[in-house]
Protein backbone atom coordinates (compact mmCIF):
# COMPACT_ATOMS: atom_id res chain seq x y z
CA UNK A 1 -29.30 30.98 26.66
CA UNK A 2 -27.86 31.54 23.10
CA UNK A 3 -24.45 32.45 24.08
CA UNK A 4 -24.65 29.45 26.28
CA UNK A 5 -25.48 26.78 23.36
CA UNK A 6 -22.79 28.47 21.15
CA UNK A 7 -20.19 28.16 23.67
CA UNK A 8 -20.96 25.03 24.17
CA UNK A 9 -20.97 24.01 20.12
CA UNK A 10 -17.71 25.35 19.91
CA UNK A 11 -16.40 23.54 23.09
CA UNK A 12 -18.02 20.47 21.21
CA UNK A 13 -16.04 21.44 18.14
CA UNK A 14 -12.33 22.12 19.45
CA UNK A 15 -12.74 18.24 21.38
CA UNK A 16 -13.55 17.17 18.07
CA UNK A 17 -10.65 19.05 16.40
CA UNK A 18 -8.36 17.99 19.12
CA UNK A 19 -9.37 14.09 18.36
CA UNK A 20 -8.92 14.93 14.60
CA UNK A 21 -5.17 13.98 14.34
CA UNK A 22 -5.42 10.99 15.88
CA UNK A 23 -8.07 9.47 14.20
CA UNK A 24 -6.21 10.66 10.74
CA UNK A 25 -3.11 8.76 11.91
CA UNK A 26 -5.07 5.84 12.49
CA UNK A 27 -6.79 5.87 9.14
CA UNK A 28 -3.36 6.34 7.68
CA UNK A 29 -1.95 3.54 9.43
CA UNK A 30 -4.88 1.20 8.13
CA UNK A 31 -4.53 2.08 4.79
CA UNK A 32 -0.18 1.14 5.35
CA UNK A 33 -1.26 -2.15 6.62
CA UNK A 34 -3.54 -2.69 4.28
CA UNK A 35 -1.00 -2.35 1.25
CA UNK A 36 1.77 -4.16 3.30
CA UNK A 37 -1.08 -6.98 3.60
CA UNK A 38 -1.42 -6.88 -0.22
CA UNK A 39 1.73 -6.75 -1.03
CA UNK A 40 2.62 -9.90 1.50
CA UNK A 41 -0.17 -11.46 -0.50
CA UNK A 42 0.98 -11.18 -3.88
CA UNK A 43 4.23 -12.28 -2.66
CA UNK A 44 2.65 -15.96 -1.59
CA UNK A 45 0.50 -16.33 -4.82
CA UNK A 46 4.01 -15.72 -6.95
CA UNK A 47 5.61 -18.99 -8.27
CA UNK A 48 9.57 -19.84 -7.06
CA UNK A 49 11.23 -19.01 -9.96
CA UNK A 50 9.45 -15.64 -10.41
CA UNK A 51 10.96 -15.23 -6.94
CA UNK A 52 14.28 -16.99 -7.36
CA UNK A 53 14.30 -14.12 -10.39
CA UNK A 54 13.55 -11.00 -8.16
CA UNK A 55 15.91 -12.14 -5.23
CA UNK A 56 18.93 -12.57 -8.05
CA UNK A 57 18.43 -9.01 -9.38
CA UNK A 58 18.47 -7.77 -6.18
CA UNK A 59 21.65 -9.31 -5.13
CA UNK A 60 23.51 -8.11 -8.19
CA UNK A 61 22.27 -5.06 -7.69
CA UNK A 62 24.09 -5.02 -4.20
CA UNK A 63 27.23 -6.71 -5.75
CA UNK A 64 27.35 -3.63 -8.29
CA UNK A 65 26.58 -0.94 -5.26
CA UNK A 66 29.25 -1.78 -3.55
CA UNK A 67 31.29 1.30 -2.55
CA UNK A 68 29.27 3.91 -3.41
CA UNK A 69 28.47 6.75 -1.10
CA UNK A 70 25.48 7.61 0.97
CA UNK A 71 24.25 10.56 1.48
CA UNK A 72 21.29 12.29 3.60
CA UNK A 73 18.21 11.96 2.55
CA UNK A 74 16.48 14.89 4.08
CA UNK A 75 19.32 17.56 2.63
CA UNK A 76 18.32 19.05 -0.84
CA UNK A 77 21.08 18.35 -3.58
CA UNK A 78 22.99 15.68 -1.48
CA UNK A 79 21.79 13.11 -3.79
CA UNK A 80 24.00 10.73 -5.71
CA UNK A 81 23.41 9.01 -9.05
CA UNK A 82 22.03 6.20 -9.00
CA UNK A 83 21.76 3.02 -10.91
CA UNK A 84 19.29 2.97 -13.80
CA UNK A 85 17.64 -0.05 -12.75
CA UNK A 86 16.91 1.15 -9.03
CA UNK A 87 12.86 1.47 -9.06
CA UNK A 88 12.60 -1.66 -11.14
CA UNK A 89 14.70 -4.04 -8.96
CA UNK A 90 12.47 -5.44 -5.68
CA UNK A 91 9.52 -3.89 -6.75
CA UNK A 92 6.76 -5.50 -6.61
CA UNK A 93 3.59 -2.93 -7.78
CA UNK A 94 5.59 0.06 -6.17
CA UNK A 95 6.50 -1.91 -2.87
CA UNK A 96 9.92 -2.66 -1.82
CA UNK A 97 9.30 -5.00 1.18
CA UNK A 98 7.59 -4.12 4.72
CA UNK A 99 9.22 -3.62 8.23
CA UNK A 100 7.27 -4.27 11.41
CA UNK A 101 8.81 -2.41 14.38
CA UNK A 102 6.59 -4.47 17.02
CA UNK A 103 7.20 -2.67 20.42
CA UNK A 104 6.04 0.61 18.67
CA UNK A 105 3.27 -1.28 16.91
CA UNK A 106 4.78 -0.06 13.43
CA UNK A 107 3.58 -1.87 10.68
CA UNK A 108 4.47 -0.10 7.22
CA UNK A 109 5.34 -0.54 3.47
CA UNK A 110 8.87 0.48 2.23
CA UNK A 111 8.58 2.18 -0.87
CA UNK A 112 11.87 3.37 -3.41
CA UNK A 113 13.71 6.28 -2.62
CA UNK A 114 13.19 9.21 -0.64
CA UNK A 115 11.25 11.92 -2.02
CA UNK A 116 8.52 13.86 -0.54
CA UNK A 117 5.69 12.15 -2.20
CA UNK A 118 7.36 8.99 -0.83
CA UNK A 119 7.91 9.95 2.59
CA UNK A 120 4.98 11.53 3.54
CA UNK A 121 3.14 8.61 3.71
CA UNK A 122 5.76 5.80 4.50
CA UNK A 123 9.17 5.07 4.78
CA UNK A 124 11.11 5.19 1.91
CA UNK A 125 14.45 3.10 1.09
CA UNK A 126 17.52 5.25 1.08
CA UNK A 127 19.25 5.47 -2.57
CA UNK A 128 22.71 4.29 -2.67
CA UNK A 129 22.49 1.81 0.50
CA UNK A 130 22.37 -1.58 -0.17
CA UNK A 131 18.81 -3.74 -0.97
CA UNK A 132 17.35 -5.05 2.42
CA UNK A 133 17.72 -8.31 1.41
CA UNK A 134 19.99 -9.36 4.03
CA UNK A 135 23.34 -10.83 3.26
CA UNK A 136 27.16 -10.37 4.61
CA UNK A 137 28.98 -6.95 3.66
CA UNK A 138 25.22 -5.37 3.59
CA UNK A 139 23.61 -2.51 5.60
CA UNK A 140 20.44 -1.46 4.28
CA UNK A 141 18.96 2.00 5.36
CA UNK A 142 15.42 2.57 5.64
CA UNK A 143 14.23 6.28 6.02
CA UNK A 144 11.22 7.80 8.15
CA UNK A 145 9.62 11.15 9.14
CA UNK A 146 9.09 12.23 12.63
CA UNK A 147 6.53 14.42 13.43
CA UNK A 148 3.69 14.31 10.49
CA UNK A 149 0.03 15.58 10.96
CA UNK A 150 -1.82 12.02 9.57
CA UNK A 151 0.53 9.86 9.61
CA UNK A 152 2.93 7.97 12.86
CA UNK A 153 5.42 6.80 10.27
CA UNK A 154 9.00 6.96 12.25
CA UNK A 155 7.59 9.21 15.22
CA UNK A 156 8.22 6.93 17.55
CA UNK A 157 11.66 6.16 16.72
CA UNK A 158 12.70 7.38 19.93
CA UNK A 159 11.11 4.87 22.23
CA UNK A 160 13.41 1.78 21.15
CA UNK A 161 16.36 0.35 23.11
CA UNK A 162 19.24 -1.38 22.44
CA UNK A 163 18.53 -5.38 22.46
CA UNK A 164 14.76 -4.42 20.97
CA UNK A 165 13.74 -6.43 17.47
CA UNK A 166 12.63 -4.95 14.24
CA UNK A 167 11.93 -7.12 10.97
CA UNK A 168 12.35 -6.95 7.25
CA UNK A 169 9.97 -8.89 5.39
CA UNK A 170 10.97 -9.27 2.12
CA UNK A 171 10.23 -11.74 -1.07
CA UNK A 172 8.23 -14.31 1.46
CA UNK A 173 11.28 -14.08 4.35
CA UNK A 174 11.08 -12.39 7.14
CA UNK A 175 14.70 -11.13 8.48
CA UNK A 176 15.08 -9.87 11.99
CA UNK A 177 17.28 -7.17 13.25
CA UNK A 178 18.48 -6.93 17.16
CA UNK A 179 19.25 -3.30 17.66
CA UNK A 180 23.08 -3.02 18.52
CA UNK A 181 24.01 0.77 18.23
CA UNK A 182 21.53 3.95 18.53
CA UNK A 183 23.17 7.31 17.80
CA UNK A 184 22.38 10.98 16.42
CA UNK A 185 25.03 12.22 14.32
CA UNK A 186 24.32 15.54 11.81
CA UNK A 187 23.25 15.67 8.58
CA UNK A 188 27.07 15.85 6.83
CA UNK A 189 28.55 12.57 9.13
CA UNK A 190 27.32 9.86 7.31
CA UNK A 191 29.90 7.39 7.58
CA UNK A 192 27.87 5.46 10.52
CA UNK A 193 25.87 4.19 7.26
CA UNK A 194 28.71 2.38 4.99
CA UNK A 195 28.75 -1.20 4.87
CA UNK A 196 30.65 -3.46 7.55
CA UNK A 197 32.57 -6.15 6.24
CA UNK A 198 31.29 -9.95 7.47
CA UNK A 199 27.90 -7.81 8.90
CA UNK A 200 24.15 -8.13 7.90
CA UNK A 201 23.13 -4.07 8.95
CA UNK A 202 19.31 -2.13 8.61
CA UNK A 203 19.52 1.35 9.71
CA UNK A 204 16.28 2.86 10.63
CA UNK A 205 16.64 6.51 10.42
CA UNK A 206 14.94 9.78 11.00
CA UNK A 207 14.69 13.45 11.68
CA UNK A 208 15.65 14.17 15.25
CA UNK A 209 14.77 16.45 17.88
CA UNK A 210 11.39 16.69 17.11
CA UNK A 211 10.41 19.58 15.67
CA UNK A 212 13.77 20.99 14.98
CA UNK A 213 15.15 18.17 12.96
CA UNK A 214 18.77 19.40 12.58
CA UNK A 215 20.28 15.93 13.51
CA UNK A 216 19.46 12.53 12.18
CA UNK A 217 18.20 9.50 14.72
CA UNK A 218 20.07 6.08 13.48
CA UNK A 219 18.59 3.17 14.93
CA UNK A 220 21.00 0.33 13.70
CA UNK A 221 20.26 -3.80 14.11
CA UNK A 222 22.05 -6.64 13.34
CA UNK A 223 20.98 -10.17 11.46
CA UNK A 224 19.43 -12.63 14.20
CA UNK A 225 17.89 -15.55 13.55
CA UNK A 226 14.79 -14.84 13.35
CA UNK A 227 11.67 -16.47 15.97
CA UNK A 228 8.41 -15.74 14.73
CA UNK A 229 6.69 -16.82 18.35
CA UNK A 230 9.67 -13.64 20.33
CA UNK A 231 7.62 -11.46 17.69
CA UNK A 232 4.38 -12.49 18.16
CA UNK A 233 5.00 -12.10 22.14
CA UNK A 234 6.15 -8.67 21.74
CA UNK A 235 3.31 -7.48 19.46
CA UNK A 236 0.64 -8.68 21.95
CA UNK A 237 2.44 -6.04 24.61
CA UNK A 238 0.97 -2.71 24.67
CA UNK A 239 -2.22 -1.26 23.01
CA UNK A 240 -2.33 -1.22 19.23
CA UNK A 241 -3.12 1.93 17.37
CA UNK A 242 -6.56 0.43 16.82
CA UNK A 243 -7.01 0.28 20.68
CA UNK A 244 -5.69 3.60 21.30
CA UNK A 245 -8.52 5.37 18.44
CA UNK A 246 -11.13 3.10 20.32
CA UNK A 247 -10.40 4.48 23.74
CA UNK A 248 -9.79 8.19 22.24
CA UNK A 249 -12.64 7.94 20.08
CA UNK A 250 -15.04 6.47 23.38
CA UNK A 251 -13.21 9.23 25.36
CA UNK A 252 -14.86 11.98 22.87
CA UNK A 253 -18.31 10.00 22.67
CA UNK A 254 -18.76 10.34 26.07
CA UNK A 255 -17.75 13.80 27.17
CA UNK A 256 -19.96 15.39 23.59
CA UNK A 257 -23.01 13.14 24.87
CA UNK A 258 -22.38 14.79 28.16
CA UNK A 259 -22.53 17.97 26.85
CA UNK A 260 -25.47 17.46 24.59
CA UNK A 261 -27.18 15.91 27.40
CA UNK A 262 -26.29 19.35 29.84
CA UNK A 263 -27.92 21.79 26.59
CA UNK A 264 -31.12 19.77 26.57
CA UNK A 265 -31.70 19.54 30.27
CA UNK A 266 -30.70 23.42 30.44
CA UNK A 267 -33.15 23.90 27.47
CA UNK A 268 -35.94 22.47 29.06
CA UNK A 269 -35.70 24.15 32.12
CA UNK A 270 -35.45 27.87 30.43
CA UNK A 271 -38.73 26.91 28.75
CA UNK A 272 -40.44 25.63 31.90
């Protein structure tokens, strides 16, 4: 009977392991909406020309950018120097702006640069690419990881199509992107990630195959004007990540109560 009760403790245990990663990624995508929330809030409760201020510096900080090189922000030592202002311009208590990728119910902060301690818990804007402040002549590029334990971040890149909507808020506006071009390219080609002249560009890009990540996934959109009921129609398609922990987590209630329910009845029985 005791070899019967341990196995089924440790079934018990490896459902609850298995339900572990989810439920982190959940808890990590609260926490992102939660300082995308604050941020948004902060934004609103700041007066117009403390805004008028922050949106200048930004644009002159794209005006000086302009022809500098990108490079790939996964490679080691690929880097380029940057201006000295960078992590003071659009910042706004360590927040860049926010992009909400709707059909993959993506809701996230975008944070300066791309290091490790940035990326590994939200997308991170790519040094050297312009401010995602929208504008002519400007192609911002915002990057993501695929593939991590606790958090969803960019891991489901892959499902979007061409014609699907992604938006940029940024200092109260919120600018939406139609997605024009998808393409992997490797690490070296990154010419797909210049500036277009007359265009309004965001690049959302990430680590591709998953797994392997040799090649990078470029999910480019274009300036549209932007409809704020289209987004609110395509965020009520699908289940939300809260839905999906609900069901998982109900899922895991039931099938451990199942099992508890088998031990006692067995237990009962042995001792009658």
């Amino acid at each position: 009977m005791a070899k019967k009760i341990l196995s089924i403790l440790l079934l018990v245990a490896g459902l609850l392991a298995l339900g572990y990663p989810s439920i982190s990624k959940y808890l990590s995508d609260r926490n992102s909406s939660y300082t995308t929330d604050t941020y948004e809030k902060k934004i609103q409760a700041m007066d117009k020309d403390r805004l008028k201020k922050l949106r200048q510096e930004a644009e002159e900080y794209n005006e000086n950018l302009t022809g500098s090189p990108v490079h790939d922000p996964f490679v080691p030592g690929s880097g380029i120097v940057m201006p000295k202002n960078y992590y003071h311009v659009l910042n706004v208590d360590g927040v860049m702006a926010s992009v909400e990728i709707p059909k993959i119910n993506v809701k996230l902060p975008v944070y300066h640069g791309t290091s490790e301690d940035v990326l590994k818990k939200a997308p991170g804007h790519l040094e050297g690419s312009t401010l995602p402040i929208g504008g002519k002549g400007r192609h911002a590029v915002i990057t993501g990881h695929t593939g991590l334990a606790n958090a969803k971040v960019f891991t489901d890149l892959v499902e979007l199509k061409a014609d699907d909507k992604f938006y940029i808020k940024v200092l109260g506006k919120t600018l939406a992107y139609k997605i024009d071009q998808i393409q992997v390219i490797e690490p070296n080609h990154t010419e797909a990630l210049k500036t277009v002249s007359g265009k309004d560009y965001v690049t959302l890009l990430t680590c591709t195959p998953y797994g392997v990540n040799s090649h990078r996934l470029l999910v480019r959109g274009v300036r549209v004007k932007y409809d704020s009921k289209q987004q609110k129609d395509t965020e009520q398609n699908g289940l939300t990540s809260e839905q999906k922990i609900l069901i998982l987590a109900a899922v895991i209630t039931s099938v451990v109560m199942l099992i508890v329910i088998i031990v006692v009845s067995l237990y009962r029985r042995k001792k009658g």
